[in-house]
C-alpha atoms as a PDB file:
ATOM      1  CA  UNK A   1      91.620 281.408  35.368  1.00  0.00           C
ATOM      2  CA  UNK A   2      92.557 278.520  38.189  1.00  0.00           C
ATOM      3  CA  UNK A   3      95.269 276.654  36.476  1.00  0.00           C
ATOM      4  CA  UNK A   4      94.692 272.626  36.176  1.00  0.00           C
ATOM      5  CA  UNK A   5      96.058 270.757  39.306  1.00  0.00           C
ATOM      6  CA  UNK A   6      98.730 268.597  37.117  1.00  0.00           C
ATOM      7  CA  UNK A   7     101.804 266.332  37.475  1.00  0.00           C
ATOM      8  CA  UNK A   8     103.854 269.311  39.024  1.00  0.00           C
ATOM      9  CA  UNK A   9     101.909 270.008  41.902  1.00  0.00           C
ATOM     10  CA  UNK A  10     102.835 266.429  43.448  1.00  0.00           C
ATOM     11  CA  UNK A  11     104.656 266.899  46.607  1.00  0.00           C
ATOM     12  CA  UNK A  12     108.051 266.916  45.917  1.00  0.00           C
ATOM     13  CA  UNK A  13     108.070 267.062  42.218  1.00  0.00           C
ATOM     14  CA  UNK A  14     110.133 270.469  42.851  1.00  0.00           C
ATOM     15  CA  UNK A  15     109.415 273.962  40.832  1.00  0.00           C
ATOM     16  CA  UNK A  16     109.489 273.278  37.182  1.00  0.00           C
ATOM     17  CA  UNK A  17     109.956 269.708  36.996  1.00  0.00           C
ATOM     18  CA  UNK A  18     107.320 267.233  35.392  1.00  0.00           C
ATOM     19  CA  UNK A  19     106.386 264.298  36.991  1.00  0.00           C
ATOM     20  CA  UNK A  20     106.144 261.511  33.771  1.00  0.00           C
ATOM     21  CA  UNK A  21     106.138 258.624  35.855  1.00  0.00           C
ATOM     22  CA  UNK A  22     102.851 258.074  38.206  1.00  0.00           C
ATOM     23  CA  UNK A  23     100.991 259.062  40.926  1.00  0.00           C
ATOM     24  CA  UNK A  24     100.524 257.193  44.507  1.00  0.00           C
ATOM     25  CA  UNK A  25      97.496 258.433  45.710  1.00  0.00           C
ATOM     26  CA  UNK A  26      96.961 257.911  49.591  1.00  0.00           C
ATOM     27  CA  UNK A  27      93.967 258.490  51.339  1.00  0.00           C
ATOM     28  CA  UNK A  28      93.111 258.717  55.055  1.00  0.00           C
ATOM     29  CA  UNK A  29      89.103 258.249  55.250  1.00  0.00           C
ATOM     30  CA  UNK A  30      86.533 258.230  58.507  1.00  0.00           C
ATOM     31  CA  UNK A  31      85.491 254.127  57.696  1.00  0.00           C
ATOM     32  CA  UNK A  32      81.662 255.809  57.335  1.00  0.00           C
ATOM     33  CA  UNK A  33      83.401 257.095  54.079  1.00  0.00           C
ATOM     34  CA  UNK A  34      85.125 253.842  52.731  1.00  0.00           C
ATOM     35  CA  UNK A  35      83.044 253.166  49.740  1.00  0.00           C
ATOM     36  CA  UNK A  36      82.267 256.382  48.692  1.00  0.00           C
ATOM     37  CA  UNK A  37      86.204 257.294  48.694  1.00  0.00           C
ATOM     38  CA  UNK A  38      87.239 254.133  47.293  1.00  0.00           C
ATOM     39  CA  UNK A  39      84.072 255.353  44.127  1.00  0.00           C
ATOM     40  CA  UNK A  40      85.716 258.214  43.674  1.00  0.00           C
ATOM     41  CA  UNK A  41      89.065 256.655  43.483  1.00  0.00           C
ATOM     42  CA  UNK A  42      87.321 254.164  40.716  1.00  0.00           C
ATOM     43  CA  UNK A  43      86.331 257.003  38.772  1.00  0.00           C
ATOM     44  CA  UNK A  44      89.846 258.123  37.721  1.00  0.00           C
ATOM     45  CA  UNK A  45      91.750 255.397  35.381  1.00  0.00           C
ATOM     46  CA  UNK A  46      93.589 253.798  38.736  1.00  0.00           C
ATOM     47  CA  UNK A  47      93.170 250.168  38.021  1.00  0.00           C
ATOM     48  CA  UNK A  48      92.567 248.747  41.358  1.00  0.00           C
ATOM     49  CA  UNK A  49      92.628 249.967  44.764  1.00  0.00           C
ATOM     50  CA  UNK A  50      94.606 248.833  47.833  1.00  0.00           C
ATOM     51  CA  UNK A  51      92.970 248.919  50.895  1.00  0.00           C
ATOM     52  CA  UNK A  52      95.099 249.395  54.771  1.00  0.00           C
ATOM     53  CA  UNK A  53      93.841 250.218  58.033  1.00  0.00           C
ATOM     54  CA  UNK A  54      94.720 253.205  59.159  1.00  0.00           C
ATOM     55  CA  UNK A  55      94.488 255.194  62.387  1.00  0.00           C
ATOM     56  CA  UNK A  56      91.646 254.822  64.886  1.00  0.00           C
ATOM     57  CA  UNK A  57      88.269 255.281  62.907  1.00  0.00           C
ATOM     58  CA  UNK A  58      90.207 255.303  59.424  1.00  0.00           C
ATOM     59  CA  UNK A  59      90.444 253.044  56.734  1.00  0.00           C
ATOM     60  CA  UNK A  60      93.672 254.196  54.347  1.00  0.00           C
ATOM     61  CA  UNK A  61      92.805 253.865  50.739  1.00  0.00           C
ATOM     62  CA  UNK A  62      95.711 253.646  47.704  1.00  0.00           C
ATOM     63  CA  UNK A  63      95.363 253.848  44.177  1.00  0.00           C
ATOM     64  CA  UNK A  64      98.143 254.857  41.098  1.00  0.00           C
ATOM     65  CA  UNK A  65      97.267 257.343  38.854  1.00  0.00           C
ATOM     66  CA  UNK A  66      99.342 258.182  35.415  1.00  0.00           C
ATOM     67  CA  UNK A  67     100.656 261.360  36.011  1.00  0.00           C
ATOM     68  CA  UNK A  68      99.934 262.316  32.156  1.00  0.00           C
ATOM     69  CA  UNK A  69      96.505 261.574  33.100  1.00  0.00           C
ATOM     70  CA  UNK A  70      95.812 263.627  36.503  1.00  0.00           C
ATOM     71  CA  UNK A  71      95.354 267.193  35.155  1.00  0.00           C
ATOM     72  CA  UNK A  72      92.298 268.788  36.608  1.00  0.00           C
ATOM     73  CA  UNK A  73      90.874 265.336  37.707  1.00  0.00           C
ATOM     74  CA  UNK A  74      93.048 265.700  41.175  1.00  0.00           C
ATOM     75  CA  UNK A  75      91.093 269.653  41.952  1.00  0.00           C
ATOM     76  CA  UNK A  76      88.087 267.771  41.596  1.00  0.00           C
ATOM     77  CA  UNK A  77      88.673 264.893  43.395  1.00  0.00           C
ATOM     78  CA  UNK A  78      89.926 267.011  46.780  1.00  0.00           C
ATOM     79  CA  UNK A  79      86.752 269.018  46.257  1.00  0.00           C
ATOM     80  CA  UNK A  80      84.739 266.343  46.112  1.00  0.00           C
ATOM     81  CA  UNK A  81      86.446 264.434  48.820  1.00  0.00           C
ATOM     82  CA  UNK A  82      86.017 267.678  51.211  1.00  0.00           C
ATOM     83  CA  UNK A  83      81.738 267.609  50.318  1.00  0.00           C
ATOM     84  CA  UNK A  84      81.592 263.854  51.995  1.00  0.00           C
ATOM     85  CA  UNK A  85      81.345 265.381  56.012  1.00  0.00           C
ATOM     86  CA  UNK A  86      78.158 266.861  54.746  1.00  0.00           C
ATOM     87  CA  UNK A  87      76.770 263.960  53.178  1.00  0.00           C
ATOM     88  CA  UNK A  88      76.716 262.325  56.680  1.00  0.00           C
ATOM     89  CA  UNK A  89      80.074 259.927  55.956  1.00  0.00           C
ATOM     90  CA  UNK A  90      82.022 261.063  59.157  1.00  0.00           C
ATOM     91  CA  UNK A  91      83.399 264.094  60.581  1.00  0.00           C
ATOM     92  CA  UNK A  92      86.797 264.616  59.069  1.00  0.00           C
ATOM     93  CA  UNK A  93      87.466 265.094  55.532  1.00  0.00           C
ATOM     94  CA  UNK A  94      89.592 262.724  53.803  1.00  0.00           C
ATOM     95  CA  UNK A  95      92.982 263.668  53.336  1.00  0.00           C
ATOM     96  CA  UNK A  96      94.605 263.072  50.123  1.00  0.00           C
ATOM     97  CA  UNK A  97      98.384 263.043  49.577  1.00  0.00           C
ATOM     98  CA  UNK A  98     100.561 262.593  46.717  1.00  0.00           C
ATOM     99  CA  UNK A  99     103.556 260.968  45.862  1.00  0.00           C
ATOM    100  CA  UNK A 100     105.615 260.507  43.035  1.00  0.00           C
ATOM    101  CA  UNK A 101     106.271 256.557  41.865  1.00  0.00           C
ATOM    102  CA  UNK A 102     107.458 254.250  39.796  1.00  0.00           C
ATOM    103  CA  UNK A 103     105.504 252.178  37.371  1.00  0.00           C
ATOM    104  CA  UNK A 104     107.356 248.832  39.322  1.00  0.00           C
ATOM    105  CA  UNK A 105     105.996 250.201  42.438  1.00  0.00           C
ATOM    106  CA  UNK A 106     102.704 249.668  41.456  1.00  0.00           C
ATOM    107  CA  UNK A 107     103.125 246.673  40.311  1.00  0.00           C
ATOM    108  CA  UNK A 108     104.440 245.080  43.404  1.00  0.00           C
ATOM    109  CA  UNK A 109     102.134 247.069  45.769  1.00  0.00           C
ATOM    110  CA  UNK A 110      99.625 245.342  43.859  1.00  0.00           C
ATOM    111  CA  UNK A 111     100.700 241.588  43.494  1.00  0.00           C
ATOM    112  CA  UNK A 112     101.068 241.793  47.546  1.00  0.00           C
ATOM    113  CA  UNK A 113      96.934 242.297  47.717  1.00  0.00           C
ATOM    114  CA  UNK A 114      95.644 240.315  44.687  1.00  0.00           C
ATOM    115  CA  UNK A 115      94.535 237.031  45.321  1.00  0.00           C
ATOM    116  CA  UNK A 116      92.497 234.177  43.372  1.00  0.00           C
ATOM    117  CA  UNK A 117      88.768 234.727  44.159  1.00  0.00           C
ATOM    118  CA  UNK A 118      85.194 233.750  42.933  1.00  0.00           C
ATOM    119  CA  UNK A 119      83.275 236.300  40.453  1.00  0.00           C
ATOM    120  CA  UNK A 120      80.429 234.102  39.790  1.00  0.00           C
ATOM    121  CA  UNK A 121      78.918 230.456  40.127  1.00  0.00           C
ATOM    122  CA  UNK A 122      81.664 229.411  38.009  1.00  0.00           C
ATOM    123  CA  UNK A 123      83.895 232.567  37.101  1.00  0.00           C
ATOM    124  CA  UNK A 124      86.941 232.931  39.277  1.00  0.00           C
ATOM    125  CA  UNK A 125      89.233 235.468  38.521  1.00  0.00           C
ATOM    126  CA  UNK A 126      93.358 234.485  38.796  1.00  0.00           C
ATOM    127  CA  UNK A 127      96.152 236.761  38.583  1.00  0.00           C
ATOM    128  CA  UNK A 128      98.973 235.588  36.125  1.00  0.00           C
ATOM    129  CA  UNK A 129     101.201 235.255  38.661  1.00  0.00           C
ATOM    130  CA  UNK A 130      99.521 232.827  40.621  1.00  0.00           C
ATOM    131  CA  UNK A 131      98.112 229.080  39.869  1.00  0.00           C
ATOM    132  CA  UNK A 132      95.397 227.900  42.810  1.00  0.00           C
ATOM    133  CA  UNK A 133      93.631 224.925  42.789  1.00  0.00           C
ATOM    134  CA  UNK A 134      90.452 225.902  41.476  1.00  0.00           C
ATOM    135  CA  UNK A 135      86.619 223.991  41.880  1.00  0.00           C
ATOM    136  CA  UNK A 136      85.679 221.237  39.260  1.00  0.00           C
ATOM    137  CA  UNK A 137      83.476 223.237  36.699  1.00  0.00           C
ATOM    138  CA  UNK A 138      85.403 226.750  37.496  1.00  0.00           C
ATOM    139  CA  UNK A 139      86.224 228.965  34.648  1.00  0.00           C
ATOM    140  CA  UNK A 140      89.337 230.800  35.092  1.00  0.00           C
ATOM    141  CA  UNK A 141      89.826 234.566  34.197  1.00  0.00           C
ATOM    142  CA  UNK A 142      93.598 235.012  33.652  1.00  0.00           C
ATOM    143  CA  UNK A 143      94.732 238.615  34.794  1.00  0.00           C
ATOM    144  CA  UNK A 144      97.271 241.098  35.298  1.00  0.00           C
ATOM    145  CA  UNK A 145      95.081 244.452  35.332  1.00  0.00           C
ATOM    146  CA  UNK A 146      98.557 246.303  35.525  1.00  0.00           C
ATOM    147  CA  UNK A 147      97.367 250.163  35.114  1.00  0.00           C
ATOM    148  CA  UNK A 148      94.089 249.635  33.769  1.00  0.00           C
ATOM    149  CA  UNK A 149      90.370 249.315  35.632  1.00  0.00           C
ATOM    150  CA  UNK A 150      89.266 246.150  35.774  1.00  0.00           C
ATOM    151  CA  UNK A 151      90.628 243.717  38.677  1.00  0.00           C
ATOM    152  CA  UNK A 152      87.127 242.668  39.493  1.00  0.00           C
ATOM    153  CA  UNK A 153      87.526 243.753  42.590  1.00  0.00           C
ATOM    154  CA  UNK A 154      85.312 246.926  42.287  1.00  0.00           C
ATOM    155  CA  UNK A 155      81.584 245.863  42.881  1.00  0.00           C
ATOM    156  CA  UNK A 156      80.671 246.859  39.551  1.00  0.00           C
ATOM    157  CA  UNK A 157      82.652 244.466  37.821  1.00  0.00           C
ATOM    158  CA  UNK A 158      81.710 241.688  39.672  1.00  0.00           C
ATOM    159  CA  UNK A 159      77.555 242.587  39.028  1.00  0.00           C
ATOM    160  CA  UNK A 160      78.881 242.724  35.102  1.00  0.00           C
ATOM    161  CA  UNK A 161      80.219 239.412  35.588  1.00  0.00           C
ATOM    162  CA  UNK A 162      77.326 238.057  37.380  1.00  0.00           C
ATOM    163  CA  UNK A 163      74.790 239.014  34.852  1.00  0.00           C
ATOM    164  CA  UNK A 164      77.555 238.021  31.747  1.00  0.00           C
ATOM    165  CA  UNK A 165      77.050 234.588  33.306  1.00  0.00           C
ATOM    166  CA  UNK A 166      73.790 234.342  33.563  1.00  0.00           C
ATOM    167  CA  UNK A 167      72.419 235.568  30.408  1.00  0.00           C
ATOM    168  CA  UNK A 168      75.466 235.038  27.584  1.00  0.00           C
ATOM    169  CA  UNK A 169      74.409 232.918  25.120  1.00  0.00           C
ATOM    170  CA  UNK A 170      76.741 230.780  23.680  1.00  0.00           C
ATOM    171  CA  UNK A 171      77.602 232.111  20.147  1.00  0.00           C
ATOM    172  CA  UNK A 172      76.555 235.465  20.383  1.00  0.00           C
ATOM    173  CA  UNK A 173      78.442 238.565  19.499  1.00  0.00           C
ATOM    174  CA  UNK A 174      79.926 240.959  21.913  1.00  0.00           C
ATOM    175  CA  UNK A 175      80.637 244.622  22.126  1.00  0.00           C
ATOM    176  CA  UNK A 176      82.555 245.319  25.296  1.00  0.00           C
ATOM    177  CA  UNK A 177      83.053 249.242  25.108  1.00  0.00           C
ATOM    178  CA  UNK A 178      85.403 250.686  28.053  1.00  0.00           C
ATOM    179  CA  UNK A 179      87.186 247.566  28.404  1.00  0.00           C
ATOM    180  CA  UNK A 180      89.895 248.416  30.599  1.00  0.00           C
ATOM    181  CA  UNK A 181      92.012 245.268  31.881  1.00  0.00           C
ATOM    182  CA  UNK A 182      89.548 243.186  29.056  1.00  0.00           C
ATOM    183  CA  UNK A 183      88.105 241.035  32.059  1.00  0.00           C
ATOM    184  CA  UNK A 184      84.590 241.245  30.956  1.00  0.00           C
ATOM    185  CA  UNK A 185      85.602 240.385  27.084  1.00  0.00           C
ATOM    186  CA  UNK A 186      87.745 237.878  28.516  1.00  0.00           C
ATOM    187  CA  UNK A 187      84.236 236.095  30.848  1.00  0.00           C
ATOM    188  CA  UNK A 188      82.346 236.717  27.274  1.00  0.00           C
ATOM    189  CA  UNK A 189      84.821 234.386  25.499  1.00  0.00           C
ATOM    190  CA  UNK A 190      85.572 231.760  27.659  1.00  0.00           C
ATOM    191  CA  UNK A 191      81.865 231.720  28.232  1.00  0.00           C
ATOM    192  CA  UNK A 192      81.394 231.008  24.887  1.00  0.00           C
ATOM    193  CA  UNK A 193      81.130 234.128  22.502  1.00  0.00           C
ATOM    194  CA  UNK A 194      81.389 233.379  19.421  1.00  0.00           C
ATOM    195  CA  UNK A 195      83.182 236.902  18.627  1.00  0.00           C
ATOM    196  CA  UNK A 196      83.983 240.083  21.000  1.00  0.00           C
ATOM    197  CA  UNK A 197      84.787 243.602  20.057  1.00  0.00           C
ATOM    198  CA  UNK A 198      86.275 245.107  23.142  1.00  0.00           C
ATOM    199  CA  UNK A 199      86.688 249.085  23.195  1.00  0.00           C
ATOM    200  CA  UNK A 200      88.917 251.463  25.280  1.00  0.00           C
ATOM    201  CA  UNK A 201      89.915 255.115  24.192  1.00  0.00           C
ATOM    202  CA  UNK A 202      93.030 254.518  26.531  1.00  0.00           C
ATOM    203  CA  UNK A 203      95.907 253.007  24.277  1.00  0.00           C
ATOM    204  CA  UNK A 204      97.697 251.973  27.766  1.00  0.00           C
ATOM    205  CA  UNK A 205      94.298 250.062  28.928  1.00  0.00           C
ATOM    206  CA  UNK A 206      93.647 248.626  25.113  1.00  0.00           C
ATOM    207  CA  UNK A 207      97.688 247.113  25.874  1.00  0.00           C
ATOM    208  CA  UNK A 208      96.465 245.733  29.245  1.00  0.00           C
ATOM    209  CA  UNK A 209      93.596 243.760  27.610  1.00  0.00           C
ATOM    210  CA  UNK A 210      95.304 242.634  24.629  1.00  0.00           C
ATOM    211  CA  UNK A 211      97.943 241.091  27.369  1.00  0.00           C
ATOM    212  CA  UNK A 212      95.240 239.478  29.215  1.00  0.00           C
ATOM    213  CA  UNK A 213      93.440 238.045  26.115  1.00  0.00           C
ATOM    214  CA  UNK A 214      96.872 236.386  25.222  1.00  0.00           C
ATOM    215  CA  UNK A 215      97.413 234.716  29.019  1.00  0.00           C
ATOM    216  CA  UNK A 216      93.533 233.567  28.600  1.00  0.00           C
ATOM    217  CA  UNK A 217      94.100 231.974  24.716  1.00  0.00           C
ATOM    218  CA  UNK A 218      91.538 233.635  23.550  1.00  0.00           C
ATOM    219  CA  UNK A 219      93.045 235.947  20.499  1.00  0.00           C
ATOM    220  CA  UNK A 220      90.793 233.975  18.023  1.00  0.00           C
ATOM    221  CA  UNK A 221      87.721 235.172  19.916  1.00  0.00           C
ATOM    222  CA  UNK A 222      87.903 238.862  21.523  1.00  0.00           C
ATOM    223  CA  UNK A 223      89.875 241.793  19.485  1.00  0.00           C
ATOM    224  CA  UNK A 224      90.616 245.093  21.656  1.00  0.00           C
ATOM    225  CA  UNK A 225      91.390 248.300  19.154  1.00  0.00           C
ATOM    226  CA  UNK A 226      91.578 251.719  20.321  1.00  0.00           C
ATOM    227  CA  UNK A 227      87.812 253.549  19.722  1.00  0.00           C
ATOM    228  CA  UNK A 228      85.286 255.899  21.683  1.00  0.00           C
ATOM    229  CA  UNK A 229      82.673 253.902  23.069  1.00  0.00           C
ATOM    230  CA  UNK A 230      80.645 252.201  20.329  1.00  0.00           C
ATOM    231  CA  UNK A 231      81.952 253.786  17.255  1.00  0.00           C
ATOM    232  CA  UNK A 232      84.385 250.785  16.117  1.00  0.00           C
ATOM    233  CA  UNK A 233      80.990 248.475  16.137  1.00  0.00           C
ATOM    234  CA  UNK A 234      80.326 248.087  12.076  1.00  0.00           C
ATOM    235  CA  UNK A 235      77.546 245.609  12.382  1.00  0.00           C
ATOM    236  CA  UNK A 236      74.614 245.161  15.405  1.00  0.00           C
ATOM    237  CA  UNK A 237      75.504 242.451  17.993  1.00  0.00           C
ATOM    238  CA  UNK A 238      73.801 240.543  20.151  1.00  0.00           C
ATOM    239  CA  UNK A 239      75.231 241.783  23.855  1.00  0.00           C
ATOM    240  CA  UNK A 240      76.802 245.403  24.494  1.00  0.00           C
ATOM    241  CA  UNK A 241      79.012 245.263  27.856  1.00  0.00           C
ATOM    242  CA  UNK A 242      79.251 248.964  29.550  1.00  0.00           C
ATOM    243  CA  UNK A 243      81.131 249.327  33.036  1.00  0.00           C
ATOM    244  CA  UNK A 244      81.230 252.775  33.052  1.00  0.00           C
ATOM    245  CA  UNK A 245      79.859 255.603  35.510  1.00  0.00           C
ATOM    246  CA  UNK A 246      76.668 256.618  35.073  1.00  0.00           C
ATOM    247  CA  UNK A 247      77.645 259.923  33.402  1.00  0.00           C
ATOM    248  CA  UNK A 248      78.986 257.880  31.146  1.00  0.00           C
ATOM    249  CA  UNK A 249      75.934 255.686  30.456  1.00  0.00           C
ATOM    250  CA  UNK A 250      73.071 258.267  30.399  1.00  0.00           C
ATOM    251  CA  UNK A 251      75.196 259.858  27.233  1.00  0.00           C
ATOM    252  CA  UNK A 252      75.579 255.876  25.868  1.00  0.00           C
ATOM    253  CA  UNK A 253      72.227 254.440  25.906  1.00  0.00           C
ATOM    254  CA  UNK A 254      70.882 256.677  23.280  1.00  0.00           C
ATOM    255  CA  UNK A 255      73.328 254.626  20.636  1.00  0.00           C
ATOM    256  CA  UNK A 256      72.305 251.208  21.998  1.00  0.00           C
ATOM    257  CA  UNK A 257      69.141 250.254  20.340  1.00  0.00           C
ATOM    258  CA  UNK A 258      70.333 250.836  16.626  1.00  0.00           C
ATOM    259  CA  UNK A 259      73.780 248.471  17.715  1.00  0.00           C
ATOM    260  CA  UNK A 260      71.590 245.703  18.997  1.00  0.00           C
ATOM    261  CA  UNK A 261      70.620 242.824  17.288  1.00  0.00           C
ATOM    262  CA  UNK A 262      66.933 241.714  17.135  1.00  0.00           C
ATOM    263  CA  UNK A 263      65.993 240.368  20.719  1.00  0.00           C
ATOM    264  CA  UNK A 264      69.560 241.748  21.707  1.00  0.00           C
ATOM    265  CA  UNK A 265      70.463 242.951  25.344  1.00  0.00           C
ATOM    266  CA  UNK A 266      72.840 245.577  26.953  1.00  0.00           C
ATOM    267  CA  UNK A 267      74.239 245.109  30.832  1.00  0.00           C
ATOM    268  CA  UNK A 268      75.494 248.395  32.333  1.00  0.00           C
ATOM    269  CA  UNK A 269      77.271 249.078  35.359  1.00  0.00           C
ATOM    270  CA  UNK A 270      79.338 251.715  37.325  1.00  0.00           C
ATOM    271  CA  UNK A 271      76.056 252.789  38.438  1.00  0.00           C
ATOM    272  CA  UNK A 272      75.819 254.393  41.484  1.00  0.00           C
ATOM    273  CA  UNK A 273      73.071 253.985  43.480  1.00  0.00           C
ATOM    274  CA  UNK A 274      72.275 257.840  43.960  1.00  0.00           C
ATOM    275  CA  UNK A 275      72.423 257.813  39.920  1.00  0.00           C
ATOM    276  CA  UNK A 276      69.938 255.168  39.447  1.00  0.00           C
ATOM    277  CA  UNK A 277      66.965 256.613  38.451  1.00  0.00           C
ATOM    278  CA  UNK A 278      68.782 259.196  36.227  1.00  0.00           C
ATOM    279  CA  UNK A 279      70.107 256.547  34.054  1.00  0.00           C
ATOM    280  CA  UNK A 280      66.461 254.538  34.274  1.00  0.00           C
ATOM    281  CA  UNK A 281      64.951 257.624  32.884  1.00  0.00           C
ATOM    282  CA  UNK A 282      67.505 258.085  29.890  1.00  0.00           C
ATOM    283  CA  UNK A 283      66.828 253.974  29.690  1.00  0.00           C
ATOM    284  CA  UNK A 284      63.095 254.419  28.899  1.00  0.00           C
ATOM    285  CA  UNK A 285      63.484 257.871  26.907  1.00  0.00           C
ATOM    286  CA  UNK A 286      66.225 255.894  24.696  1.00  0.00           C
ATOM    287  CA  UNK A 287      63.532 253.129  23.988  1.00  0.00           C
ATOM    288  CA  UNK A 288      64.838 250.394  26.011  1.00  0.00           C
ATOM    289  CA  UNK A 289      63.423 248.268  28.833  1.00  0.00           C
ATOM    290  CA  UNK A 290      64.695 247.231  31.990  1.00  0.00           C
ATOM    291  CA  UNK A 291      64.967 243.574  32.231  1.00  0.00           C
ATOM    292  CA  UNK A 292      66.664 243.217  35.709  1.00  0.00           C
ATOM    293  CA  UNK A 293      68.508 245.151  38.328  1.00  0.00           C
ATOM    294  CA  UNK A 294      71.133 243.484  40.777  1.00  0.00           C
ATOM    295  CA  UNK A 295      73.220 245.497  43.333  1.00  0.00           C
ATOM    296  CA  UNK A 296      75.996 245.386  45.772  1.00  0.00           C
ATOM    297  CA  UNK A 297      76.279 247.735  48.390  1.00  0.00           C
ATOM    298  CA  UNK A 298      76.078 251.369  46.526  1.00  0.00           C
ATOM    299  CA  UNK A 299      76.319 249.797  42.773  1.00  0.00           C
ATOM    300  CA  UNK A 300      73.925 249.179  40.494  1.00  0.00           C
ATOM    301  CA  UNK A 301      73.966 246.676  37.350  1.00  0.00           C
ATOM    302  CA  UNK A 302      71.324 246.450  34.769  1.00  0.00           C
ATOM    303  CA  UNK A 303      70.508 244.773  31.888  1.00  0.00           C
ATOM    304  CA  UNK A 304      68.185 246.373  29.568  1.00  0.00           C
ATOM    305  CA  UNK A 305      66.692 245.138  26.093  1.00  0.00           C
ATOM    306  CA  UNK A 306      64.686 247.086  23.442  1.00  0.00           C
ATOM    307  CA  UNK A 307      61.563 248.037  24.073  1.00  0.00           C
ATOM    308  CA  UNK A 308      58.737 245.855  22.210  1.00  0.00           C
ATOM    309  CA  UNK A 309      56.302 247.270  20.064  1.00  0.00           C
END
């Protein structure tokens, strides 16, 4: 059987010798192949991405991957990396390369690329470190996604935050399940939740978010505990959050309807838009209804409601 592509195999890492640190992942992409790479890249728990130019025709994608974490995720991701050629996105396969680094590393590679930017009409997100002079009305996101996903950056995070603003109502409940850095708990609060349940299985991501919840003052509104999905939810709620894939999803939607409220709603995203009608046909078999669809470039958000009688 082909052994996992782990830790050791990192260049350098030497015969025998664990890499327990993390992962720099480079990669060197034909710019026809830009967001599909940097999809792929968002798949695996990186956090965010950094984004270079590279050679002539190239765009160089980076991303840091715990090296506990890799295993066979790294196989798959060269393998799926070498099928984008044949999808039409350039002539040259991307090449991936590894490195071993330091958690620090990441850390300032990051701050060098994050910036202050709008998520919304009013949403902006801010990193900790920084303190711009924001629009009159703007509601600041505090956040420092360190190793978890969830800059808002990605696309799909941003289409989350877009519909979290337009259709939160103010006291509702929240169930934000994959919460990563806790940005979208984070929005639900300071757009006036009333309570939010935010979910990771990742106990690294769940110490991310419960950073960020502190630098937003919002403790007294959002709690982040360790859980699969929606199994720490003990009561309906009004709104379910689910930036996910859309693996993910089509396995999630049947266990939305009995965790929704009366007249409750769901917004999921991480869709790709070659996955779209997959997850709109485990929407209707799981008895909900599309309400609306928004999209940025390949991504898809939705938010869906249960189906009348």
């Amino acid at each position: 059987m082909e052994q996992d592509e782990g830790p050791a195999a990192v260049a350098g890492a030497g015969a025998g010798r664990r890499c327990t640190g993390y992962l720099l992942l480079t990669v060197d992409a034909p710019v026809e192949a830009r967001e599909a790479v940097a999809a792929l890249l968002h798949e695996l728990p990186t956090g965010g991405l950094i984004e270079e130019e590279g050679a002539a025709g190239l765009v160089r994608l980076r991303a840091y991957l715990r090296a506990e974490a890799a295993g066979g995720r790294l196989r798959e991701l060269r393998r799926r990396l070498a099928a984008l050629p044949s999808l039409g996105l350039g002539t040259v396969t991307p090449e991936l390369r590894l490195e071993e680094a330091a958690e620090e590393a990441w850390a300032t590679a990051w701050r060098a690329h994050f910036h202050a930017f709008p998520a919304g009409r009013r949403l902006w997100v801010v990193p900790t470190w920084e303190r711009p002079d924001l629009p009159a009305g703007a509601v600041p996101i505090l956040l420092d996604p360190g190793m978890a996903f969830g800059s808002g950056l990605h696309p799909s995070t941003q289409l989350c935050l877009q519909l979290l603003e337009e259709h939160l109502e103010p006291g509702c409940i929240v169930a934000d399940v994959g919460t990563g850095s806790g940005i979208l708990a984070v929005a639900a609060a300071k757009l006036g939740a009333a309570c939010v349940l935010a979910v990771d299985h990742d106990p690294l991501a769940v110490e991310v978010a419960r950073a960020n919840v502190a630098h937003n003052e919002v403790q007294h509104t959002v709690d982040v505990v360790v859980g699969d999905l929606l199994d720490p939810l003990e009561a309906p709620v009004d709104l379910i959050l689910a930036n996910l894939t859309a693996e993910v999803v089509i396995t999630l939607v049947p266990r939305i309807v009995p965790r929704l409220r009366p007249g409750g709603r769901a917004i999921l995203s991480g869709i790709a838009d070659v996955r779209e009608a997959e997850v709109l046909r485990a929407i209707d078999q799981a008895g909900l209804r599309l309400l609306q669809a928004i999209g940025a470039g390949e991504w898809r958000a939705l938010l869906v409601a249960a189906a009348g009688p």
